[in-house]
Protein backbone atom coordinates (compact mmCIF):
# COMPACT_ATOMS: atom_id res chain seq x y z
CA UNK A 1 132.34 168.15 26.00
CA UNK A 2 129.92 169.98 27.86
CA UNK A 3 128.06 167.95 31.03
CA UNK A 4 124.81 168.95 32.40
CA UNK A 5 122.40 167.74 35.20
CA UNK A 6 118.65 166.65 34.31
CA UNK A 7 115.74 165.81 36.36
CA UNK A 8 113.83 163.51 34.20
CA UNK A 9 116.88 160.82 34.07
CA UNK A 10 117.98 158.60 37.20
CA UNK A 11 117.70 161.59 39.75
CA UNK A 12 120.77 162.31 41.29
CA UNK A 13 123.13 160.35 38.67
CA UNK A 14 126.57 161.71 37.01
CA UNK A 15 125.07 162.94 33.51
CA UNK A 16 125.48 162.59 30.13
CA UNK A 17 126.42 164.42 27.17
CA UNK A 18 123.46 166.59 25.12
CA UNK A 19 122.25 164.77 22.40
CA UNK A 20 123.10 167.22 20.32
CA UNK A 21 127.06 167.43 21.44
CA UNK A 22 127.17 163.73 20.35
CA UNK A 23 125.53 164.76 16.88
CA UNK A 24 127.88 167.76 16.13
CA UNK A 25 131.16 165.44 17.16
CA UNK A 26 130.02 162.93 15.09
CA UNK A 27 128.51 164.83 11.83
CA UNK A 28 126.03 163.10 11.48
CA UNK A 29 123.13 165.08 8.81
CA UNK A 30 119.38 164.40 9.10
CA UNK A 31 117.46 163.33 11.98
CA UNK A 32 118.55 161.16 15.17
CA UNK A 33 115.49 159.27 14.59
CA UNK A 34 116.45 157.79 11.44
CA UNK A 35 118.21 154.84 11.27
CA UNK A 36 118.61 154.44 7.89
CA UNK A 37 122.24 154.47 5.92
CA UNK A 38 121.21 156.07 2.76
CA UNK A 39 122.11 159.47 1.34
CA UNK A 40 125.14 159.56 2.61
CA UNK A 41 124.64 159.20 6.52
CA UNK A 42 126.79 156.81 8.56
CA UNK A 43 126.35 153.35 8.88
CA UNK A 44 125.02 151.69 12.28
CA UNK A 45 128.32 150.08 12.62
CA UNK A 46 130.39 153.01 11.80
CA UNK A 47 128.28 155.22 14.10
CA UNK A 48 128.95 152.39 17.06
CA UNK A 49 132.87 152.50 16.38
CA UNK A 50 132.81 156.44 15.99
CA UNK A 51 131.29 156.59 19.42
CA UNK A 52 133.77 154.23 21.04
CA UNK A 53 137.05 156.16 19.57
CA UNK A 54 135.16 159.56 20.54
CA UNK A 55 134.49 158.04 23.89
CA UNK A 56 137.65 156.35 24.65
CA UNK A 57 139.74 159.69 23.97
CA UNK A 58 137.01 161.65 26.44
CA UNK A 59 138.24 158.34 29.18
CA UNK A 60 141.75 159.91 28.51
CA UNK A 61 141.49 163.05 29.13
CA UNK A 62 139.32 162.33 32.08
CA UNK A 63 135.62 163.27 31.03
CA UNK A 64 132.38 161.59 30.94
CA UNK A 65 131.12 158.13 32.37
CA UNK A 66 131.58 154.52 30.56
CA UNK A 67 128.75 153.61 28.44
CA UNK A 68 128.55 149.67 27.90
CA UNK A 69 127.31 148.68 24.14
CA UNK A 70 123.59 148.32 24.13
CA UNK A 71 123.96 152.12 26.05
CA UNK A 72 126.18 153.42 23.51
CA UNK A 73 123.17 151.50 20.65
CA UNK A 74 120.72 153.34 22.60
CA UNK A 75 122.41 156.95 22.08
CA UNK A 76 123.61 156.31 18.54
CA UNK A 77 120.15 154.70 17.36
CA UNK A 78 117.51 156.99 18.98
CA UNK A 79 119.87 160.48 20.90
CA UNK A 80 119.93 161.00 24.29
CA UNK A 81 116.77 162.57 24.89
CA UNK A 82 114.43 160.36 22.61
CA UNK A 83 115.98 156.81 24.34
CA UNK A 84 113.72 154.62 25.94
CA UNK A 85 116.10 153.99 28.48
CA UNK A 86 116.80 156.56 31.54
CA UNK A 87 120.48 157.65 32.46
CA UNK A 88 120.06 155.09 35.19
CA UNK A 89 119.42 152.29 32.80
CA UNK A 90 122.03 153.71 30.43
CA UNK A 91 124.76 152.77 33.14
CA UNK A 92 123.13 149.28 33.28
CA UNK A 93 123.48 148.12 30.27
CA UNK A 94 119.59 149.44 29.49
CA UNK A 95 119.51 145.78 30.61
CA UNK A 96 115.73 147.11 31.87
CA UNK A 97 116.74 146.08 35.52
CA UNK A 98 116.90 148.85 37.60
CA UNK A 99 120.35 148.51 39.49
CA UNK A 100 123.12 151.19 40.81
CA UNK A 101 125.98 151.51 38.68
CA UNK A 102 128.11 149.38 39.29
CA UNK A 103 132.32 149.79 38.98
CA UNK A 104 133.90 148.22 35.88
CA UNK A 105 137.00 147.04 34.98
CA UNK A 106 139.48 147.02 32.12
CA UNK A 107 139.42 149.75 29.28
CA UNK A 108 135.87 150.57 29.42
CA UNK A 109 136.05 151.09 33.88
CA UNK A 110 136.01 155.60 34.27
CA UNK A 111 134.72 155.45 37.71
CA UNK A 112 136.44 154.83 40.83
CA UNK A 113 134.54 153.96 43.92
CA UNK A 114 135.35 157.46 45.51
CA UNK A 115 134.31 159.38 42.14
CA UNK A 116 131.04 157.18 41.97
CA UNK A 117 130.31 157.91 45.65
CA UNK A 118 130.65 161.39 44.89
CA UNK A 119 128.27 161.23 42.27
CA UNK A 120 125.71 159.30 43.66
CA UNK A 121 123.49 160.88 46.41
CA UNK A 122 123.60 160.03 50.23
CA UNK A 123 120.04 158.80 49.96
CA UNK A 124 120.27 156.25 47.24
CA UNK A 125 123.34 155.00 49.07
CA UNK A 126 121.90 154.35 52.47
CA UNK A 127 120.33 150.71 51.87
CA UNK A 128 122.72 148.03 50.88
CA UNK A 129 122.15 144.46 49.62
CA UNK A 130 124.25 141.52 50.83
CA UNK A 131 126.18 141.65 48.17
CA UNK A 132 127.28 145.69 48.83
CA UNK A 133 125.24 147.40 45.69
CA UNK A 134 122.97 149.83 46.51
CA UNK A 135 119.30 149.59 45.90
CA UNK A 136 117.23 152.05 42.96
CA UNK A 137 115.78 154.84 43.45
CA UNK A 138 112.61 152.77 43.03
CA UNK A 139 112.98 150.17 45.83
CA UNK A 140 113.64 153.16 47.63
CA UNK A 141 111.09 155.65 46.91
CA UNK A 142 108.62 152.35 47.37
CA UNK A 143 109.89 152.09 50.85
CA UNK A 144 109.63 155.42 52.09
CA UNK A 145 106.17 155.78 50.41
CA UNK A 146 105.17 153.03 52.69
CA UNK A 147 106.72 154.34 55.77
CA UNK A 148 104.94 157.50 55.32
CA UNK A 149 101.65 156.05 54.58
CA UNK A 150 101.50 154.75 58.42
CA UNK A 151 101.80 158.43 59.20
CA UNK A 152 99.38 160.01 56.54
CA UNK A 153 96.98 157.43 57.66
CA UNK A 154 97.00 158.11 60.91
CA UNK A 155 96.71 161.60 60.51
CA UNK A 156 93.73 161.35 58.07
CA UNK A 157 91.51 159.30 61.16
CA UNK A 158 92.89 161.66 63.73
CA UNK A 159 91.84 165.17 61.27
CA UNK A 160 88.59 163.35 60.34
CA UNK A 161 87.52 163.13 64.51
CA UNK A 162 89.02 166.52 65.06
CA UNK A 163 86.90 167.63 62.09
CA UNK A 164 83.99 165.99 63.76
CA UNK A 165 84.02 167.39 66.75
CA UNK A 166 82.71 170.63 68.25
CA UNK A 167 84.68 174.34 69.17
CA UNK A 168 83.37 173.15 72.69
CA UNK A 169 85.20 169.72 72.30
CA UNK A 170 88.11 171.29 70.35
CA UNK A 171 89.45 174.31 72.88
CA UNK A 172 86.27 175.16 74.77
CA UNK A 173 86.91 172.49 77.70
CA UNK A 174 90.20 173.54 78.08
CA UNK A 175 89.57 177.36 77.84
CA UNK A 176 87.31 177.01 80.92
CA UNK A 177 89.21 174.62 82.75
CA UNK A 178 91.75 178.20 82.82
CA UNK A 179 88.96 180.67 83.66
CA UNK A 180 87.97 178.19 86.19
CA UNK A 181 91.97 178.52 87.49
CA UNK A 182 91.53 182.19 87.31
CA UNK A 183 87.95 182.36 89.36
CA UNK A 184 90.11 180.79 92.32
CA UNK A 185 92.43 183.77 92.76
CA UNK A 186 89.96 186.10 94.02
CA UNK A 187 89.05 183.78 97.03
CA UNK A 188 92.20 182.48 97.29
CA UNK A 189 93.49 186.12 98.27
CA UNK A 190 90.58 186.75 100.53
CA UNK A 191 91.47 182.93 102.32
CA UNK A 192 95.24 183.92 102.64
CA UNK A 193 93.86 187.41 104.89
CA UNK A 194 92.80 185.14 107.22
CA UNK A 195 93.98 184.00 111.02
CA UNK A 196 92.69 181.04 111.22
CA UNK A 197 95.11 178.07 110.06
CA UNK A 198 92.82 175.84 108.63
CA UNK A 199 91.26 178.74 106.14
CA UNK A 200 94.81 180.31 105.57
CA UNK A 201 95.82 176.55 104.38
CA UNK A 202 93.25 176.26 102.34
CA UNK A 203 93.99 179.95 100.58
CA UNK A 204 97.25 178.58 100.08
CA UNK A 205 96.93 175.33 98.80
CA UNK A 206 93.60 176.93 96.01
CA UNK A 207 96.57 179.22 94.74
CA UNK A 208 98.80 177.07 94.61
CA UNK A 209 96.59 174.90 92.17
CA UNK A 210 95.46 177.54 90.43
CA UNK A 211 98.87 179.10 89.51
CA UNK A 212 100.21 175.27 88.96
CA UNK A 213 96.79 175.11 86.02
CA UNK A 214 97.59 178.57 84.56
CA UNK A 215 101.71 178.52 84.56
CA UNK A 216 101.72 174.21 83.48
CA UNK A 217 98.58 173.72 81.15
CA UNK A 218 97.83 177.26 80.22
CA UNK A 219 101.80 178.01 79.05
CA UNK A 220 101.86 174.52 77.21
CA UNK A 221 98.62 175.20 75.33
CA UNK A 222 99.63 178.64 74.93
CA UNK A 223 102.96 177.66 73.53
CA UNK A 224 101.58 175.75 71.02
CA UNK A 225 98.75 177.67 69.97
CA UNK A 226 96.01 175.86 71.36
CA UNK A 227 93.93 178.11 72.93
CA UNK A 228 93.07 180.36 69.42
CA UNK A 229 92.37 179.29 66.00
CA UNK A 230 93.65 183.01 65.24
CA UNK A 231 97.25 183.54 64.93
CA UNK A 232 97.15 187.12 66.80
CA UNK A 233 95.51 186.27 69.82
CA UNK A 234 97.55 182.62 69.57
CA UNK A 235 100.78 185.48 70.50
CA UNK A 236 98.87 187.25 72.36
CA UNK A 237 98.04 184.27 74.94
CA UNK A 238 101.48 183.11 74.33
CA UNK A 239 102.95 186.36 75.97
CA UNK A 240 100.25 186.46 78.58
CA UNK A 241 100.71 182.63 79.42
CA UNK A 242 104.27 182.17 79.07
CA UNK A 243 106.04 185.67 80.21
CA UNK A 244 103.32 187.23 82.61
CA UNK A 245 102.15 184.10 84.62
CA UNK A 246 104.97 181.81 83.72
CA UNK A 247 107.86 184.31 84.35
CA UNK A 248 109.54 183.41 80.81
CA UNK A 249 110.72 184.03 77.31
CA UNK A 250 107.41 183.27 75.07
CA UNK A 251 110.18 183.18 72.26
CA UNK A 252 112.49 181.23 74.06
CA UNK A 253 110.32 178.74 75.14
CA UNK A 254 108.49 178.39 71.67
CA UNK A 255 111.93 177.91 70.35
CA UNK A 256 113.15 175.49 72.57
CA UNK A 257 110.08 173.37 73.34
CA UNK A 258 108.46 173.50 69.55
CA UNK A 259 111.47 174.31 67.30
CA UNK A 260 113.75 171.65 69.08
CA UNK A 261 111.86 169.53 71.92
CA UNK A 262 109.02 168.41 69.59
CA UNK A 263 111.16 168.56 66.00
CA UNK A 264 114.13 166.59 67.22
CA UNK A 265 112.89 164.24 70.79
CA UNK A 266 114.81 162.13 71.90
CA UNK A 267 117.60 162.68 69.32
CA UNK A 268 120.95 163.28 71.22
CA UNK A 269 122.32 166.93 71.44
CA UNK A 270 118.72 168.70 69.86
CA UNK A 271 115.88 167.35 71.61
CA UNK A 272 117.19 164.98 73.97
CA UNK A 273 115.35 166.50 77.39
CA UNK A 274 119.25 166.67 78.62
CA UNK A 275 117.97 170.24 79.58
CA UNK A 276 116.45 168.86 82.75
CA UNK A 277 119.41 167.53 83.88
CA UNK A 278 121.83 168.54 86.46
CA UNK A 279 124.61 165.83 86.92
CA UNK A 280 126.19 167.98 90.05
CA UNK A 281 123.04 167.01 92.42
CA UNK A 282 122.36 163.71 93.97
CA UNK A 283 119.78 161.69 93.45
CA UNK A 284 117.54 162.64 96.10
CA UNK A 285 118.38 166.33 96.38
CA UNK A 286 117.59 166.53 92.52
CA UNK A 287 114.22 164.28 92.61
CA UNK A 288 112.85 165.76 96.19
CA UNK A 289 113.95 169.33 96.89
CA UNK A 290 115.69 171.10 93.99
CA UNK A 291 112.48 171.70 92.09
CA UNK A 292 111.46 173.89 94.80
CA UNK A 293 113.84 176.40 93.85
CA UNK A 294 111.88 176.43 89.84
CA UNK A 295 109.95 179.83 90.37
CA UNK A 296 113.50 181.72 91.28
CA UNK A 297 115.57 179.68 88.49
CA UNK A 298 112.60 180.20 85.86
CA UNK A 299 113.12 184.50 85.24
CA UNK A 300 116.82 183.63 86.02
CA UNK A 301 117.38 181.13 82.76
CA UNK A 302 115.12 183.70 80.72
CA UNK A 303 117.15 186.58 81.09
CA UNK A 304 120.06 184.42 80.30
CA UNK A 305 118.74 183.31 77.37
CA UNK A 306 117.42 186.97 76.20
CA UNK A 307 121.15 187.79 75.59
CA UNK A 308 121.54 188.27 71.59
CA UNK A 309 117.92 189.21 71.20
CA UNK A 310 116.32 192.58 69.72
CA UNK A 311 116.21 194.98 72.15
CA UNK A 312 112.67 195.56 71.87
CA UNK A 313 112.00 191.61 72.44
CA UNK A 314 114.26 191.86 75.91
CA UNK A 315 112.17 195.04 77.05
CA UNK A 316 109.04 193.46 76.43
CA UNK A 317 110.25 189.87 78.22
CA UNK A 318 111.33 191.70 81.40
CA UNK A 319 108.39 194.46 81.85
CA UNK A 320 105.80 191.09 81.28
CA UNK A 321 107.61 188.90 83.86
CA UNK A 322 107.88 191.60 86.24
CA UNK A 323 104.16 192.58 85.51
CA UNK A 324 103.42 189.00 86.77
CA UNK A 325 105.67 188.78 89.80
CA UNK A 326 104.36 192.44 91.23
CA UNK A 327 100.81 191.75 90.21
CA UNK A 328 101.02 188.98 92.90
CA UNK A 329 102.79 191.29 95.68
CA UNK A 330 100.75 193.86 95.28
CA UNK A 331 97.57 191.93 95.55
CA UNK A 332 99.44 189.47 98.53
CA UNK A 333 99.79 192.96 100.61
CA UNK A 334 96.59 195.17 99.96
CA UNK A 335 93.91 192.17 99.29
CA UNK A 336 95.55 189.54 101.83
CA UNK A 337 97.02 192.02 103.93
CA UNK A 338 100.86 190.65 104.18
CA UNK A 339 102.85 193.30 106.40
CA UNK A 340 106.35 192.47 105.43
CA UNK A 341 107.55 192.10 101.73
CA UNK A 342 109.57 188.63 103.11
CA UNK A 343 105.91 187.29 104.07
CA UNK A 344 105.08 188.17 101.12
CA UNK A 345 108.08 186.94 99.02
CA UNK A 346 107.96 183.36 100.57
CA UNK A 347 103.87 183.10 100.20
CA UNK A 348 104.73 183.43 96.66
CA UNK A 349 107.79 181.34 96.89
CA UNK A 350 105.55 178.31 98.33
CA UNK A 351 102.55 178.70 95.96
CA UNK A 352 104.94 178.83 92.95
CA UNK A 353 106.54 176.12 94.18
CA UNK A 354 103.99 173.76 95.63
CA UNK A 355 103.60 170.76 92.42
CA UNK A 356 107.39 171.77 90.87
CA UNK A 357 108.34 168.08 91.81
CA UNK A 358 105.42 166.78 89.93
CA UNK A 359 106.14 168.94 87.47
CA UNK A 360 109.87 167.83 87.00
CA UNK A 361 108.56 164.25 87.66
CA UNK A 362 106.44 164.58 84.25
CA UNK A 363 109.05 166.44 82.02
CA UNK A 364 111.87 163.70 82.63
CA UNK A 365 109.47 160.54 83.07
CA UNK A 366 108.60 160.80 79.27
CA UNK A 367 111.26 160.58 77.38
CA UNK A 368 114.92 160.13 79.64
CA UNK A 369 115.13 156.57 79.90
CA UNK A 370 113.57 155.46 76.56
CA UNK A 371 115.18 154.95 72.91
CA UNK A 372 118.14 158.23 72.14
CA UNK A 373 118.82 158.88 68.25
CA UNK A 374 121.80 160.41 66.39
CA UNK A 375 121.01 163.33 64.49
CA UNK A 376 122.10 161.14 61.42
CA UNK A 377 120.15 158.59 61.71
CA UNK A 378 116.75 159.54 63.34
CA UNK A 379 113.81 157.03 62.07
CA UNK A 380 110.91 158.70 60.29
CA UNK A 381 108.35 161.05 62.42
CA UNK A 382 106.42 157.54 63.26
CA UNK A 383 108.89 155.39 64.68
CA UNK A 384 110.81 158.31 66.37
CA UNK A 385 107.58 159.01 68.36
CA UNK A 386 106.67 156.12 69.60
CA UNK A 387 109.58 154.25 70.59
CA UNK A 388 111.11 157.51 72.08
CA UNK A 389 107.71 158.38 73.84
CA UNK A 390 105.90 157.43 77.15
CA UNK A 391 102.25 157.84 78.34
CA UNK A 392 101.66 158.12 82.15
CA UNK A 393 98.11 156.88 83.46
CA UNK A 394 95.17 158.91 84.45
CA UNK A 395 95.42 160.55 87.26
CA UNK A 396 92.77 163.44 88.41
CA UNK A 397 94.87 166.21 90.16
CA UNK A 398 97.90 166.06 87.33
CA UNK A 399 95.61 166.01 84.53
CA UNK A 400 93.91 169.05 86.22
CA UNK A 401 96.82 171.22 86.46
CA UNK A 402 99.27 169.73 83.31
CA UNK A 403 97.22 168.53 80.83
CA UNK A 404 95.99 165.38 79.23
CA UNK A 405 98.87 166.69 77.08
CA UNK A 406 101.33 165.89 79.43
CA UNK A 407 100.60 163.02 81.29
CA UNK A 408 98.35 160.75 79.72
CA UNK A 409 98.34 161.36 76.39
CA UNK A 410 102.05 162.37 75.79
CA UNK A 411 102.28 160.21 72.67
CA UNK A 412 99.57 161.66 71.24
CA UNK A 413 100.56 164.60 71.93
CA UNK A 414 104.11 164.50 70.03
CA UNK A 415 102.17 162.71 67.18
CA UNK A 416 99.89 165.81 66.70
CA UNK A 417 101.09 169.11 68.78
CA UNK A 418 98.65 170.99 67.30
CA UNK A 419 95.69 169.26 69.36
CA UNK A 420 94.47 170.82 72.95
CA UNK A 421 94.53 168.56 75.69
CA UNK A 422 91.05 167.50 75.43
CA UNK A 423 91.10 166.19 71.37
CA UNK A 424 94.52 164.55 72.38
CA UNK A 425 92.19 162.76 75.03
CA UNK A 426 89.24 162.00 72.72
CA UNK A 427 91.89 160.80 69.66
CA UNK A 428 93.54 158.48 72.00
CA UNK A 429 91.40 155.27 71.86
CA UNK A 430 91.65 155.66 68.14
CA UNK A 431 95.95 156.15 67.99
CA UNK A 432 96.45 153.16 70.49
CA UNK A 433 94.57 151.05 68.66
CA UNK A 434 96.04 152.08 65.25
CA UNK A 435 99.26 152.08 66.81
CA UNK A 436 98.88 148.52 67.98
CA UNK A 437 97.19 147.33 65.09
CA UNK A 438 100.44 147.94 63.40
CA UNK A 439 102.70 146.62 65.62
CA UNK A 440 104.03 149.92 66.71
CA UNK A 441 104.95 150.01 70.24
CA UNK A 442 102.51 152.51 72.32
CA UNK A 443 104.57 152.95 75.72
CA UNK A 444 102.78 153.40 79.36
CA UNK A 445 104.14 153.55 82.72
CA UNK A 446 102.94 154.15 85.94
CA UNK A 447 104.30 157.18 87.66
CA UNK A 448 105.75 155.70 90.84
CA UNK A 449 106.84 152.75 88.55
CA UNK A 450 108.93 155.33 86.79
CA UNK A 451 110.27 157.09 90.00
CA UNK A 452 111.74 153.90 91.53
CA UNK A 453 113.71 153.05 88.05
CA UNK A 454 114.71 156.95 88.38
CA UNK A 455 116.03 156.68 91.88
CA UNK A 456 118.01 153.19 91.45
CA UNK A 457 119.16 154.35 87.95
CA UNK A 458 119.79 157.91 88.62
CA UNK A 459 123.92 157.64 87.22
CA UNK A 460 122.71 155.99 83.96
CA UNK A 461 119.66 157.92 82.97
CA UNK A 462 120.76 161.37 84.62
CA UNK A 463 123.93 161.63 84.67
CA UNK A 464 125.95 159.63 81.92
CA UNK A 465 125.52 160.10 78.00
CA UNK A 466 122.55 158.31 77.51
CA UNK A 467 123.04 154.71 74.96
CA UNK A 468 121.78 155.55 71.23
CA UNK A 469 119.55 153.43 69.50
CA UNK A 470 119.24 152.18 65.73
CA UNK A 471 115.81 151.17 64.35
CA UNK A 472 116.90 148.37 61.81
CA UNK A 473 115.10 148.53 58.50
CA UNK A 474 113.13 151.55 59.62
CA UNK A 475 116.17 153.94 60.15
């Protein structure tokens, strides 16, 4: 006896025998469809008891599922393929009620529990009644529909204002807040040539912003493929941003910050933002003065991570970053007119390094300290990004050099990556309000709120596994 899967039955359930391999072991001439006994066909009765002996020896040597009477009616009467009942039915009794099947005793019982559990897939076995049966595919198919409608809904009022809204409004604002970064090199090499204090501080601190705008927002909108509706000039910015002015991997980071920061946050071991941690620092060296040392740790973890990679990729990462670092020398000792290449080394190392603790601030604010998940029991897209999610306020210089993206629109941001930092600014009115409409938590903290819980909690949230959470009814 011959067992084969089929889609249109119960999807997922143990099968049943063709029609036609109950037809040849029974003989039975004609039609299926005809349920008369003349001319020599079997009677209803004798077709019933012919099943049962053919199906208790199969139960002996091991093959096939119980059938319960009506089920066994239902084959006999009409085949397998023409029943009005579905396999899941079948192992119900075709009772109409839509219910798991269910382990039997006595003479008819085939399946044990680990056989059945076998059988059955993990998804129709995650939701359980009080009374231990699992739910139908329907219940369940019902539910997820209506989890996923919060997300198609919201994304059908966020595409129709991105829709509605002009190239200017869409990437233009953003695209000149960076040419606006890169106008301020020019005098801010002319500023550092000077001997007087006050203008040599003020050269300093304009390229200091300027490279905190290009290597913070520009990388993160590069990285994502903000900046381009073209796919070619999206990896060409990505190179430019992320290797040449950011002194990284463009692949690398992609990889880690799309492929596992914004496809897994928050859940433990993928996206979990444990990558900003060191547990070896105190709290205050950590918070206050390691993040200095980012722009000599930066090309350090890239070429690190370039270890496994084409050869050609590796080639191109290191010529790019060290295009970026000399770039800056050079122009430090014939534009500003630095005499000694250690001048010149710790100019760079102080413009580099001038908003890193900002910077750090913002990447662990947002998501250490809120909701962790297992990888095996993450909630849908939804729920995942807004309970494991935090916006900070407004505030004019971060927004200036990180993004809307990053600070106060971070939410938004995870909801829809593919939005520049100005739509996830015009779109956020209408998610908080959607978000709170349904009773969806939409998370905001201040940013010294968030540094105090840091620096009294700095064990828990940095340096111990962090607690994982379980949405009930939503997981």
């Amino acid at each position: 006896m011959r067992h084969q899967r089929r889609g249109t039955s119960g999807p997922g359930a143990q099968q049943l025998p063709e029609a036609e391999d109950f037809q040849g072991e029974l003989s039975i001439g004609g039609s299926q469809d005809d349920e008369s006994c003349s001319g020599g066909q079997l009677t209803e009765e004798t077709r019933v008891r012919e099943m049962r002996a053919r199906r208790r020896r199969a139960l002996q040597a091991g093959e096939g599922p119980a059938l319960s009477h009506n089920a066994l009616l239902c084959v006999a009467n009409k085949g397998f393929r023409n029943a009005n009942c579905d396999l899941w039915t079948l192992c119900s009794g075709c009772s109409g009620r839509q219910e798991a099947p269910r382990i039997r005793t006595g003479t008819l019982s085939v399946w044990s529990r680990s056989a059945s559990m076998q059988d059955v897939p993990e998804e129709w076995r995650e939701e359980r009644g009080g009374d231990g049966r699992t739910g139908g595919p329907e219940g369940k198919k019902k539910k997820k529909k209506g989890e996923e409608s919060l997300m198609m809904e919201l994304t059908r009022l966020v595409q129709e204002a991105v829709e509605g809204s002009s190239w200017w409004e869409r990437r233009g604002i953003d695209c000149s807040i960076l040419a606006a970064a890169f106008l301020c090199l020019p005098p801010a090499f002319l500023l550092l040539g000077s001997s007087q204090v006050l203008l040599f501080s003020a050269g300093m601190l304009l390229m200091g912003a300027a490279h905190a705008v290009i290597a913070f927002k520009g990388t993160h909108l590069a990285s994502h493929g903000a900046l381009s509706e073209s796919q070619a000039w999206g990896n060409f910015w990505a190179v430019f941003f992320i290797e040449v002015c950011g002194s990284f991997s463009a692949r690398v980071g992609v990889q880690g910050h799309i492929k596992m920061h914004h496809a897994h946050t928050n859940v433990v071991g993928l996206g979990d933002s444990s990558v900003w941690k060191v547990p070896c620092l105190p709290r205050a060296i950590y918070l206050f003065v390691a993040p200095l040392a980012v722009p000599v740790i930066t090309p350090l973890v890239a070429l690190a991570h370039l270890r496994g990679h084409p050869v050609a990729h590796v080639v191109r990462t290191v010529l790019m970053v060290a295009l970026g670092l000399y770039s800056q020398y050079w122009l430090l000792i014939h534009v500003s007119g630095f005499l000694s290449p250690l001048s010149v080394l710790l100019c760079m190392l102080a413009c580099r390094a001038m908003f890193s603790v900002p910077y750090i601030h913002v990447n662990i604010f947002q998501h250490i300290g809120l909701h962790m998940f297992a990888p095996t029991s993450r909630p849908k897209r939804i729920y995942q990004m807004t309970h494991g999610v935090l916006n900070l306020p407004r505030n004019a210089l971060l927004d200036w050099m990180c993004g809307h993206s990053l600070i106060s629109c971070h939410v938004e941001h995870h909801l829809f990556p593919f939005l520049s930092d100005n739509m996830c600014l015009k779109v956020k009115p209408l998610v908080s309000k959607y978000l709170m409409e349904k009773q969806l938590p939409y998370q905001e903290d201040g940013y010294f709120s968030r540094l105090a819980m840091f620096f009294h909690k700095y064990q828990e949230l940095m340096v111990f596994a962090p607690p994982i959470t379980e949405l009930v009814g939503v997981q």
